[in-house]
Protein backbone atom coordinates (compact mmCIF):
# COMPACT_ATOMS: atom_id res chain seq x y z
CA UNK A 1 102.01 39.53 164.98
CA UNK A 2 101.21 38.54 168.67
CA UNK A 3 101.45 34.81 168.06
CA UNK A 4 101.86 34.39 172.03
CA UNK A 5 99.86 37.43 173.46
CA UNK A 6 98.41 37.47 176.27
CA UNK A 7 94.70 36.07 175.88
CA UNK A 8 91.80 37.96 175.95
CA UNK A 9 89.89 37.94 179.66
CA UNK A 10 86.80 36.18 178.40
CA UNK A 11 88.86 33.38 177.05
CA UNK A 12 91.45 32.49 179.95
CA UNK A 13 88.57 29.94 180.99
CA UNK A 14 87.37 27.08 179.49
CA UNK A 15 84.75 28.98 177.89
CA UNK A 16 85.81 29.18 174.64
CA UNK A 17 83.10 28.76 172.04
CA UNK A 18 84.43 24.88 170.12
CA UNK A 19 81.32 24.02 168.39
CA UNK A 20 80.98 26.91 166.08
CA UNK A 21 84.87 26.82 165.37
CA UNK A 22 87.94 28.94 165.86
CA UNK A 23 87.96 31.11 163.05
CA UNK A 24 89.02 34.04 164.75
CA UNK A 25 93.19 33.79 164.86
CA UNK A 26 93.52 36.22 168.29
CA UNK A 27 91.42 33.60 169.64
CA UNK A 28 93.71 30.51 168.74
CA UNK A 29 96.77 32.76 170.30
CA UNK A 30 95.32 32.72 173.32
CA UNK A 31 94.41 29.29 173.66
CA UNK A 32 97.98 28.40 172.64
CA UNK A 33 99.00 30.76 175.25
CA UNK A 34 96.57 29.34 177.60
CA UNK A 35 97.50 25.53 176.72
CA UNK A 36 101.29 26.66 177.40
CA UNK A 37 100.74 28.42 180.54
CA UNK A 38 98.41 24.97 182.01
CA UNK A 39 101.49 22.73 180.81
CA UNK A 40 99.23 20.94 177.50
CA UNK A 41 100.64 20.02 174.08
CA UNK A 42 100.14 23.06 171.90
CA UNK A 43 101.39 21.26 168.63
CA UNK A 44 98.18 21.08 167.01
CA UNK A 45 97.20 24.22 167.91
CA UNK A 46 100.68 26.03 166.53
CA UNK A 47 100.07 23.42 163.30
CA UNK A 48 96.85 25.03 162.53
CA UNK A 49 98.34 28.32 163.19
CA UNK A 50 100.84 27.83 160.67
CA UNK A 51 98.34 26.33 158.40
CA UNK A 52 96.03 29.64 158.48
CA UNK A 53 98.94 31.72 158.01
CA UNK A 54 100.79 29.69 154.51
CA UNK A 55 96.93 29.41 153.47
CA UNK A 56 96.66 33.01 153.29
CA UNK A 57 100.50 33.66 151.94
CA UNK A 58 99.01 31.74 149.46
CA UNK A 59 96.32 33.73 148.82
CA UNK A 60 97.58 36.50 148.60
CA UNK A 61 100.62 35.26 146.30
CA UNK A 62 97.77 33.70 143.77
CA UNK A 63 96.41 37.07 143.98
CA UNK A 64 99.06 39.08 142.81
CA UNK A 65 99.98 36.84 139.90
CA UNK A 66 96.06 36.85 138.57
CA UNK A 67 96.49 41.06 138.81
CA UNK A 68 100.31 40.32 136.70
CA UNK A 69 98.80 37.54 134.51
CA UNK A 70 95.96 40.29 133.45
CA UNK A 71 98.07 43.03 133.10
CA UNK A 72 100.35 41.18 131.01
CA UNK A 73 97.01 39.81 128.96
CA UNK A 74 96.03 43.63 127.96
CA UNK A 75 99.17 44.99 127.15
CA UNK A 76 99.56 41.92 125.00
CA UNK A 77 96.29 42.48 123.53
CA UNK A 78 97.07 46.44 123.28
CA UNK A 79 100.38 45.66 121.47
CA UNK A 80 98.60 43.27 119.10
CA UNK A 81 95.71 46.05 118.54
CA UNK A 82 98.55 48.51 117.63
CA UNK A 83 100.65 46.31 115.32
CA UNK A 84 97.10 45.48 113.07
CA UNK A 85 96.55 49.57 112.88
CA UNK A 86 99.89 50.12 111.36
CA UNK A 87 99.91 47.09 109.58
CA UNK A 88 96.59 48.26 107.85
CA UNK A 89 97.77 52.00 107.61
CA UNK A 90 100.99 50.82 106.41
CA UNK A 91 99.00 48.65 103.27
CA UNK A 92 96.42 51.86 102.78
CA UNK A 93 99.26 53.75 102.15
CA UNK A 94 100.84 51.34 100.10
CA UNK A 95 97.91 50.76 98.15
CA UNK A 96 97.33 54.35 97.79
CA UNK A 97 100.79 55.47 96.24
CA UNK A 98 100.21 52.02 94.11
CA UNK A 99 96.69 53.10 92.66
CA UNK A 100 97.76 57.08 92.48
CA UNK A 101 100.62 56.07 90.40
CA UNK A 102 98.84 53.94 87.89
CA UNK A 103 96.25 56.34 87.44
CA UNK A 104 98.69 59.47 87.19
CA UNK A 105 100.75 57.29 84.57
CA UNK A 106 97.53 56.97 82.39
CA UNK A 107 97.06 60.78 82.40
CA UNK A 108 100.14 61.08 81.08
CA UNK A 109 102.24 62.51 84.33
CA UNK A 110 105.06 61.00 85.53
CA UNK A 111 105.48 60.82 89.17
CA UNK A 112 108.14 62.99 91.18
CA UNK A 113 109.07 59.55 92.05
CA UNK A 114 110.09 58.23 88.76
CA UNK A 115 111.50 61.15 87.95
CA UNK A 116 114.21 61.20 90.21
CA UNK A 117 115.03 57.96 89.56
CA UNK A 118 115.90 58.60 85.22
């Protein structure tokens, strides 16, 4: 970061563009550096400086935790997809060895199950 560069040439005059605004940061550098070399109060200028640069730390910072807020928002999501599908396979099979059972005790089988356990 040049905050005190040199200045461009076509700004060490007074012919810096005001009325459609400084937007352009190389552009404020060098009319801090210009306002220090002529001897003028460069407070306002180093303000906004400091301004533009904290307004885009800040950007940047409620950037990254949007992207972490979303990633942690579809892994939640993921985990919650994945607990459902083995909760449901888990009652399926449940069910399954429940219904098999009572139908293999009406045909007169017993289970290996029940079995073991006499």
């Amino acid at each position: 970061m040049n905050t005190l560069a040199k200045p461009k040439e076509d700004t060490i005059g007074n012919n810096i563009n005001l009325s459609s605004g400084i937007d352009n940061r190389e552009s404020l550098e060098a009319l801090v550096f210009q306002k220090l070399h002529s001897g003028e109060d460069t407070t306002q200028a180093i303000a906004f400086l400091s301004y533009l640069k904290s307004t885009a730390l800040e950007k940047e910072q409620h950037k990254r935790l949007q992207q972490e807020v979303q990633e942690k928002s579809v892994f939640n999501s993921l985990q919650r997809v994945m607990i459902t599908a083995f909760a449901i396979l888990g009652m399926i099979a449940f069910l399954d060895r429940v219904f098999n059972a009572q139908e293999l005790s009406k045909a007169g089988v017993t289970p290996p199950i029940v079995e073991r356990q006499r």
